[in-house]
Protein backbone atom coordinates (compact mmCIF):
# COMPACT_ATOMS: atom_id res chain seq x y z
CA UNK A 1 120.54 116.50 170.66
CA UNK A 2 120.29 114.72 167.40
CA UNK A 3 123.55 114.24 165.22
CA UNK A 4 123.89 116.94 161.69
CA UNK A 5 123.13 115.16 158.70
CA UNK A 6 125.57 113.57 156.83
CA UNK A 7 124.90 114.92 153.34
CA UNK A 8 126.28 113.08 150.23
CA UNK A 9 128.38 116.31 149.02
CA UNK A 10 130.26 119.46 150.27
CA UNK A 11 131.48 122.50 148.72
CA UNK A 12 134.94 122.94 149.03
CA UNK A 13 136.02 126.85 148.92
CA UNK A 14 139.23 127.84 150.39
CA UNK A 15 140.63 131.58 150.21
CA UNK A 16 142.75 131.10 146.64
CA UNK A 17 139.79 130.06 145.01
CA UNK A 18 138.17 133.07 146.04
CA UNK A 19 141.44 135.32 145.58
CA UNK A 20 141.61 133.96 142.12
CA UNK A 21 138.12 135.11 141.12
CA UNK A 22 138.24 138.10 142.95
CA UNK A 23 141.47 138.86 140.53
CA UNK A 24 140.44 137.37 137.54
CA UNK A 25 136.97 139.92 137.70
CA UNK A 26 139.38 142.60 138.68
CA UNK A 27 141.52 142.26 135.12
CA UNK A 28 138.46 142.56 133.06
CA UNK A 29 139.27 139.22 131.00
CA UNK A 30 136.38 137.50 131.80
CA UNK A 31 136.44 134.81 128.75
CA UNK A 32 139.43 133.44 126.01
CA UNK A 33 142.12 134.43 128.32
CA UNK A 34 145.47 133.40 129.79
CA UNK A 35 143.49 131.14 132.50
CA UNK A 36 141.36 129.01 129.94
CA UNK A 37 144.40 128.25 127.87
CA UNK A 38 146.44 127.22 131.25
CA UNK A 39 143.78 125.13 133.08
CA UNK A 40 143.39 123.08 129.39
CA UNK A 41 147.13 122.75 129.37
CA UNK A 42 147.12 121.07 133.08
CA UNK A 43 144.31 119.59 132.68
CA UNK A 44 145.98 117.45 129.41
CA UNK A 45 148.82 116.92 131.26
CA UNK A 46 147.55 115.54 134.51
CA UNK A 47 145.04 113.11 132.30
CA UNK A 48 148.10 112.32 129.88
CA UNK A 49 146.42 113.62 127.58
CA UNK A 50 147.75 115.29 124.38
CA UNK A 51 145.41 118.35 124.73
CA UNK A 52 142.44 120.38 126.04
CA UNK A 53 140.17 122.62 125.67
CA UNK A 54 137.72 123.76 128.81
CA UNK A 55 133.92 124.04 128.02
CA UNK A 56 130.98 124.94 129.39
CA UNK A 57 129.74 121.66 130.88
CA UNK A 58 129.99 117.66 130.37
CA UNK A 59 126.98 117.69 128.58
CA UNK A 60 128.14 119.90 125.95
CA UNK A 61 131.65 118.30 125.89
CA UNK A 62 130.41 114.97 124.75
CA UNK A 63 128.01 116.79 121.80
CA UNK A 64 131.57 118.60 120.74
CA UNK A 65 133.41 115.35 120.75
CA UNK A 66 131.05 113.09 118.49
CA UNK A 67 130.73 116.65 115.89
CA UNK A 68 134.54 116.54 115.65
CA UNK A 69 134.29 112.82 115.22
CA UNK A 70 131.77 113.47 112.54
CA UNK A 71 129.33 111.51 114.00
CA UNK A 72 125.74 112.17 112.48
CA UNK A 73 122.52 111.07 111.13
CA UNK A 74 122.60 107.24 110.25
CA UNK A 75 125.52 106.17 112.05
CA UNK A 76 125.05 104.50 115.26
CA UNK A 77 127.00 104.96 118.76
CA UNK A 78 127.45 102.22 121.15
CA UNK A 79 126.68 103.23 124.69
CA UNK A 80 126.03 101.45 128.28
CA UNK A 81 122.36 101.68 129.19
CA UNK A 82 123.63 102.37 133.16
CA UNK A 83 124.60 105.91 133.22
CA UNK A 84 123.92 108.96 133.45
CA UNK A 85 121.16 110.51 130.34
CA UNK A 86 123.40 112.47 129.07
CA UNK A 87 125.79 109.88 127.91
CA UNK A 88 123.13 108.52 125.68
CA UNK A 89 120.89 112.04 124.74
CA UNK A 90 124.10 113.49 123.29
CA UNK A 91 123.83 111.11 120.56
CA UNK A 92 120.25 111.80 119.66
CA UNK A 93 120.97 115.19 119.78
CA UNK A 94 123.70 115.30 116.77
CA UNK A 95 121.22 112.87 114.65
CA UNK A 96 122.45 109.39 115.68
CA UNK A 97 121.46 106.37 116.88
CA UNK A 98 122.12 104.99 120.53
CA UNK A 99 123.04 101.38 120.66
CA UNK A 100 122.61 100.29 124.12
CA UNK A 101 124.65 97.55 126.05
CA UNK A 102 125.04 95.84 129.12
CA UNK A 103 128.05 96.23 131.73
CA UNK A 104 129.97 94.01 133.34
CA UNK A 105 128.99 92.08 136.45
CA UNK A 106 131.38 93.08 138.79
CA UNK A 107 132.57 96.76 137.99
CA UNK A 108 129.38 97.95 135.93
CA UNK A 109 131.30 99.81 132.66
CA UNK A 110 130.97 98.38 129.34
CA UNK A 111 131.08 94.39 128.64
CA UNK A 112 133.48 94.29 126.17
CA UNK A 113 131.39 91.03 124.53
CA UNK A 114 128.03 93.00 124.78
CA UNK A 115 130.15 95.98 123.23
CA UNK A 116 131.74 93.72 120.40
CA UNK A 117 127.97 92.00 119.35
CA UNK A 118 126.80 95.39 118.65
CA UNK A 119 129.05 96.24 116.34
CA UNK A 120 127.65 96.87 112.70
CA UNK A 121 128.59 98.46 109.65
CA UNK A 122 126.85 101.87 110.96
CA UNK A 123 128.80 102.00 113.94
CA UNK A 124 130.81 105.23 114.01
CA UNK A 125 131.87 105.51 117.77
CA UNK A 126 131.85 104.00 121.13
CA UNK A 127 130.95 105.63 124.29
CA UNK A 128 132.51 104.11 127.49
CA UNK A 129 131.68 105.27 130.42
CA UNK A 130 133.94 105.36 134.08
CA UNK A 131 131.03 104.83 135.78
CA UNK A 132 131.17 105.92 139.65
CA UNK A 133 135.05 105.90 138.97
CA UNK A 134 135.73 102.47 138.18
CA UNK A 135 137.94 102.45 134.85
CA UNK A 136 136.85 100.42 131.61
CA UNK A 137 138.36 97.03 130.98
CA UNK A 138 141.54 97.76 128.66
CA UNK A 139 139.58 95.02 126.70
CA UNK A 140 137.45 97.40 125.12
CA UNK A 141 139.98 99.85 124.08
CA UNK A 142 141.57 96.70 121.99
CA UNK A 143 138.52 95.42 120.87
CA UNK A 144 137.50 99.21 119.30
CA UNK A 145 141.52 99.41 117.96
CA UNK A 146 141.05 96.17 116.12
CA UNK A 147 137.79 97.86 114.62
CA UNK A 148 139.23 101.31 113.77
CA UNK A 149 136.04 102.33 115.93
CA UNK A 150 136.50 105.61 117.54
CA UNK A 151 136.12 105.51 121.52
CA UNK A 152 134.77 108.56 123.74
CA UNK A 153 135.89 108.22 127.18
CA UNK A 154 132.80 109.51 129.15
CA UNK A 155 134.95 110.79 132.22
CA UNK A 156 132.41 112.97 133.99
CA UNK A 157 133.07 110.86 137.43
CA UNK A 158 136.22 109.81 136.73
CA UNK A 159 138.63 112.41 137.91
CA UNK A 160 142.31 110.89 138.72
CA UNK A 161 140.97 107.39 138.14
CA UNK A 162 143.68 105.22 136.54
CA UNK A 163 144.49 102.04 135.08
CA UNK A 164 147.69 100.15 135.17
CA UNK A 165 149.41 103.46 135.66
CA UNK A 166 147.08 105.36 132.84
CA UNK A 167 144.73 107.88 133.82
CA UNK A 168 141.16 108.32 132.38
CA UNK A 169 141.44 110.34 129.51
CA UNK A 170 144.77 109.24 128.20
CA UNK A 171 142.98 105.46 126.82
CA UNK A 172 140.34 106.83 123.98
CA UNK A 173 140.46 109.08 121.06
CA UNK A 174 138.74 111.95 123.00
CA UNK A 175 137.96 112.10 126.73
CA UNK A 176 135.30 114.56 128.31
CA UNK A 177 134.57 115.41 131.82
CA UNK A 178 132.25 117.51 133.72
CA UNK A 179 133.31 120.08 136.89
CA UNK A 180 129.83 120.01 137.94
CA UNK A 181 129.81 121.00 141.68
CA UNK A 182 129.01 117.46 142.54
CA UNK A 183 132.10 116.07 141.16
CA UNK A 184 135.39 114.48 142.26
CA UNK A 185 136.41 117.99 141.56
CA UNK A 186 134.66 121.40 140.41
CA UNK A 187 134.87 124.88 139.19
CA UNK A 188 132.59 127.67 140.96
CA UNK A 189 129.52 126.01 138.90
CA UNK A 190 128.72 124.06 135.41
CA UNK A 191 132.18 123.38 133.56
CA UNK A 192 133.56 120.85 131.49
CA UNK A 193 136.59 119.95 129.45
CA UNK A 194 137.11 117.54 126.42
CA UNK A 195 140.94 115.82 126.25
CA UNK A 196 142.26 114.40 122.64
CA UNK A 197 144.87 111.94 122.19
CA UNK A 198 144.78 112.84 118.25
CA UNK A 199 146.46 115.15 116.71
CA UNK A 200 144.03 115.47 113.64
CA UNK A 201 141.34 116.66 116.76
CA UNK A 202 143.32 119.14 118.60
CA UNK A 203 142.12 122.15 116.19
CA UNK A 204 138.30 120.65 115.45
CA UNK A 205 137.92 120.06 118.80
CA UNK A 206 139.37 123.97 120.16
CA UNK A 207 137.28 125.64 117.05
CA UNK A 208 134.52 123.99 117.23
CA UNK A 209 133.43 125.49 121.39
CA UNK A 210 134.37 128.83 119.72
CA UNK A 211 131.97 129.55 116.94
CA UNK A 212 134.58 127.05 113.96
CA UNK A 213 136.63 130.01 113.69
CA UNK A 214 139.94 130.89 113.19
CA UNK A 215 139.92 134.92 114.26
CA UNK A 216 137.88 137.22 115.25
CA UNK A 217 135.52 137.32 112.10
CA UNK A 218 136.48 134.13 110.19
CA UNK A 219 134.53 131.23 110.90
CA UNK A 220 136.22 127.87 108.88
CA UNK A 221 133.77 125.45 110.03
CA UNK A 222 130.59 124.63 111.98
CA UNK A 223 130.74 125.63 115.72
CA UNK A 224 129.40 127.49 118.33
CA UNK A 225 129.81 129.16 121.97
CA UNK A 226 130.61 125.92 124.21
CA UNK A 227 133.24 128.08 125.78
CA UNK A 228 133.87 128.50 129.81
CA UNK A 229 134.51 131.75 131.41
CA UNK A 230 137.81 132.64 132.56
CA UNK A 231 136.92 132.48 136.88
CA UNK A 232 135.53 128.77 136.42
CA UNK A 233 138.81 127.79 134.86
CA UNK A 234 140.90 130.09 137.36
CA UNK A 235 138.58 128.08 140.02
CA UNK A 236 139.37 124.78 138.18
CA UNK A 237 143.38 125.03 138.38
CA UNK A 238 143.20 125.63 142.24
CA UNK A 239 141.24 122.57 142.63
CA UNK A 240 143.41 120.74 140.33
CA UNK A 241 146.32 120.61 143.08
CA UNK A 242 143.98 119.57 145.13
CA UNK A 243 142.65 116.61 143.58
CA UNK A 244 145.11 113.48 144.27
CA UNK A 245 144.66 114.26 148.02
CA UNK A 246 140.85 114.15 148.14
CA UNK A 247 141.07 110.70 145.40
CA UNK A 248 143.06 109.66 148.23
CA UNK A 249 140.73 110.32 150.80
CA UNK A 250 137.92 108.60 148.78
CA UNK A 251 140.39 105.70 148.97
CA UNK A 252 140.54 105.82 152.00
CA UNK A 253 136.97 106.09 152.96
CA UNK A 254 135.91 103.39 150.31
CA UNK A 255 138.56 101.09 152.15
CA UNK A 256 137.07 101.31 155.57
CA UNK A 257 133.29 100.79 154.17
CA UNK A 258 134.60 97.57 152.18
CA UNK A 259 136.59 96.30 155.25
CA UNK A 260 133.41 96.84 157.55
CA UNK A 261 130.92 95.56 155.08
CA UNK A 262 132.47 92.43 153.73
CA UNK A 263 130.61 89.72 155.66
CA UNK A 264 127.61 91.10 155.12
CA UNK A 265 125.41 89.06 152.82
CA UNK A 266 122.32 91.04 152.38
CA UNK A 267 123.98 93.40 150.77
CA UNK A 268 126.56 93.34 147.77
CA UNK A 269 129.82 95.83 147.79
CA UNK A 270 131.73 97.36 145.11
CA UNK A 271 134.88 95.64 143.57
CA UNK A 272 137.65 97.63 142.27
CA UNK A 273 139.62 96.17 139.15
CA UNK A 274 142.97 95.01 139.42
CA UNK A 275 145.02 97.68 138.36
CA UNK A 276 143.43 100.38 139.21
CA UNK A 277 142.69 103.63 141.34
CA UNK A 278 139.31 103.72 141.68
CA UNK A 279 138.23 107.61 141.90
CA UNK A 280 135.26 107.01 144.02
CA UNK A 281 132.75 109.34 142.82
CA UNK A 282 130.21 107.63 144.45
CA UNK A 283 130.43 104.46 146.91
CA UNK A 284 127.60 102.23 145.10
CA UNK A 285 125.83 99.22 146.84
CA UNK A 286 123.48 96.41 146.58
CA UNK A 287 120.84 96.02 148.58
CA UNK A 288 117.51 93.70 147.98
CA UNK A 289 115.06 96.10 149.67
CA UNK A 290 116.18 99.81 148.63
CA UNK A 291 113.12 101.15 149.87
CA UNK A 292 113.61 99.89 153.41
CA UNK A 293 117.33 100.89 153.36
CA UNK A 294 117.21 104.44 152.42
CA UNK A 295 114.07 104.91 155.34
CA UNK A 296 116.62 103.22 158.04
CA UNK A 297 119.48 105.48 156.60
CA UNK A 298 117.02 108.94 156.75
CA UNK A 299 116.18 107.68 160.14
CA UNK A 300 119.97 107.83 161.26
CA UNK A 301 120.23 111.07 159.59
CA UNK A 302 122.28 110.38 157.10
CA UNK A 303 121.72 110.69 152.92
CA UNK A 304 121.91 108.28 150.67
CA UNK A 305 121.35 108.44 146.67
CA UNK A 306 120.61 106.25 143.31
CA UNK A 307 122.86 106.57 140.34
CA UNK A 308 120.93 105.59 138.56
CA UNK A 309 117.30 104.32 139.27
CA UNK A 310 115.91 104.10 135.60
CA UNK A 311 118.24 102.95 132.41
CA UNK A 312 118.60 105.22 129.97
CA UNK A 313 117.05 102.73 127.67
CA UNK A 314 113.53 102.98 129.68
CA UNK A 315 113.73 106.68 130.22
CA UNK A 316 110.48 108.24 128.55
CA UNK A 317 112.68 109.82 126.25
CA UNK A 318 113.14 106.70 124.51
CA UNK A 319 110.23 104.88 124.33
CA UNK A 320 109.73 104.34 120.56
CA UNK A 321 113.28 103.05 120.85
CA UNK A 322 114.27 99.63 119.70
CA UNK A 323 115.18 98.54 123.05
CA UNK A 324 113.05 100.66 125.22
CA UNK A 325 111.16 98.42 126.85
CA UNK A 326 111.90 96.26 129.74
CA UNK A 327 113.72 93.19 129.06
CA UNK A 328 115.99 94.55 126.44
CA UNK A 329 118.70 94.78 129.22
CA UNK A 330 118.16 92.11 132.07
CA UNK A 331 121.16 92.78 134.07
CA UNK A 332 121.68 96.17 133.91
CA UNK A 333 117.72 96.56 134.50
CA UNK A 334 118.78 94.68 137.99
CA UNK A 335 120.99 96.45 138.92
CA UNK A 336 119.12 99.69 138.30
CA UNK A 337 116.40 98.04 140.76
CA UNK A 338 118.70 98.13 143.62
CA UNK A 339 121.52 100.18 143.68
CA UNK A 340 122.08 102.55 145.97
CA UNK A 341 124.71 105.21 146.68
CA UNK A 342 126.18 106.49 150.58
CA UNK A 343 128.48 108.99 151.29
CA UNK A 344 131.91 109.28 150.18
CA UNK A 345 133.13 112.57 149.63
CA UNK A 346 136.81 113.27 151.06
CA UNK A 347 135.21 116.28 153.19
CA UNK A 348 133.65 113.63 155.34
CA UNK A 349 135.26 113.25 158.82
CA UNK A 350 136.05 109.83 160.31
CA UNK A 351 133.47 110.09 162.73
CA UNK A 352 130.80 110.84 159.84
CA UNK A 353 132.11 107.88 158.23
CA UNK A 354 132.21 105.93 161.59
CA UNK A 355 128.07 106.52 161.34
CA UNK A 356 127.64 105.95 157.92
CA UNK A 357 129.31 102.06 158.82
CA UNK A 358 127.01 101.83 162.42
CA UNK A 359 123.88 102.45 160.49
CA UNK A 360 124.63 100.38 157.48
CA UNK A 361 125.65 97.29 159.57
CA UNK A 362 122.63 98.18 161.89
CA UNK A 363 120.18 97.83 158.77
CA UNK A 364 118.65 93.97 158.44
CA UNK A 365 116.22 94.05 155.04
């Protein structure tokens, strides 16, 4: 009988999550209750943040941090090409200009020289990205310090990363995240949460996901309804004390693919920076026939992904962009080419990952 599919995610539900929601619908306060101001609270303080504020998704978080950064039409935002659209559409859509740059080599978030010749007079903010986990170089926090240039820690896969003790969303001005179900952890469906580390944000930032108001029928400033319901966020603080265990088991799993994979030359594995606790969101390798790998992965029964096959500098969206045509980014256009992602979610047993390791090391491009 053939093996079950190992699939690239999991839902974790336990009973409290489902106790909490079945209590929170019970009480009738569905929205701007006690459980949206206590998951922001933990949230902050797990990050090291100095607050937050829950919202409806990532997406919307990083539109809600460049607003209370008053980022607009004219200025430009400086933002890696490798990620996910949304890091780079959220500009666009409050009027600005993206200003894409490469990555680094080895751990694939912002190169803190690409990030630095960017830099013009019309910069107003920097978007760094923890892509699949990995933390930005320090480097570019001091670079944007020495600038007075605003940083946005994109955090959406970056849940209990850290760096040299720091977690991600402690390093920037404001953090975001996303609880999408496919993240290191989740909320019963689309969430988010933005983190400041200002004290001249806290109240933009909290008014602005609730219509810029300050009661019931005063609005003070520009806003709208980013807000997340009161069961996501009852959802969110059970999977909170959850969290370090499954970053651990990420670890853990990420360790045993590195160990088994590191004479392997035809394909190239992912460093971790010195310092840090990589969160793992996704296990991301190199591999000089994709096409070929993924077919000899499907035919072991086990998923693989891409994050991210196209740059968000040659997505369709931008094509009467500056730089949106190939060649305007050679390395991270590479890397694009040939990246893919295998399981790593801590829900995976260790035979699962025992197969993921036999059918990678039984793959020859």
């Amino acid at each position: 009988m053939a093996s079950d599919r190992v699939p690239m995610g999991r839902m974790f539900i336990d009973d409290e999550m489902l106790d909490t929601a079945n209590r929170i619908l019970a009480s009738g306060q569905w929205i701007k209750g006690p459980e949206s101001k206590a998951f922001g609270a933990e949230w902050a303080e797990y990050c090291g943040a100095l607050s937050g504020t829950p919202c409806s998704n990532g997406s919307v978080a990083l539109i809600a941090a460049l607003h209370s950064l008053d980022v607009g039409v004219g200025d430009d935002v400086i933002v890696p090409s490798h990620t996910y659209i949304a890091s780079a559409t959220c500009i666009s859509l409050v009027g600005a200009n993206p200003v894409f740059v490469e990555i680094e080599e080895d751990y694939y978030t912002l190169d803190r020289d690409a990030v630095e010749a960017a830099i013009t007079p019309r910069t107003k903010a920097i978007i760094g990205v923890h892509l699949y986990g990995q933390p930005i170089a320090t480097e570019v926090f001091e670079l944007a310090k020495e600038r007075g240039i605003p940083i946005i820690e994109d955090s959406a896969q970056a849940h209990g990363t850290s760096l040299n003790g720091k977690r991600a969303g402690s390093f920037g001005d404001i953090a975001t995240f996303s609880f999408f179900p496919s993240k290191n952890m989740a909320v019963g469906g689309d969430g988010g949460a933005i983190l400041t580390n200002r004290q001249d944000l806290v109240q933009r930032v909290s008014t602005f996901i609730d219509h810029g108001r300050s009661d019931k029928y005063r609005n003070d400033s520009l806003g709208t309804n980013f807000r997340l319901s009161e069961i996501q966020c009852g959802v969110g603080r059970v999977q909170l004390r959850h969290l370090d265990n499954w970053v651990a088991r990420r670890n853990q799993i990420a360790a045993r693919y590195s160990a088994a994979f590191t004479e392997l030359n035809h394909l190239k594995i992912p460093k971790v920076r010195d310092g840090a606790v990589h969160a793992w969101h996704q296990y991301v390798i190199r591999v000089g026939d994709r096409e070929s790998f993924q077919a000899h992965m499907n035919s072991m029964n086990i998923s693989t992904g891409i994050h991210y096959p196209i740059p968000c500098h040659l997505q369709p969206v931008y094509s009467e962009h500056p730089q949106g045509q190939r060649g305007s980014l050679e390395y991270t256009e590479a890397v694009c080419d040939d990246i893919v992602s295998i399981p790593v979610m801590p829900l995976l047993t260790d035979d699962e990952v025992q197969r993921v390791i036999d059918a990678v090391i039984s793959w020859t491009p």
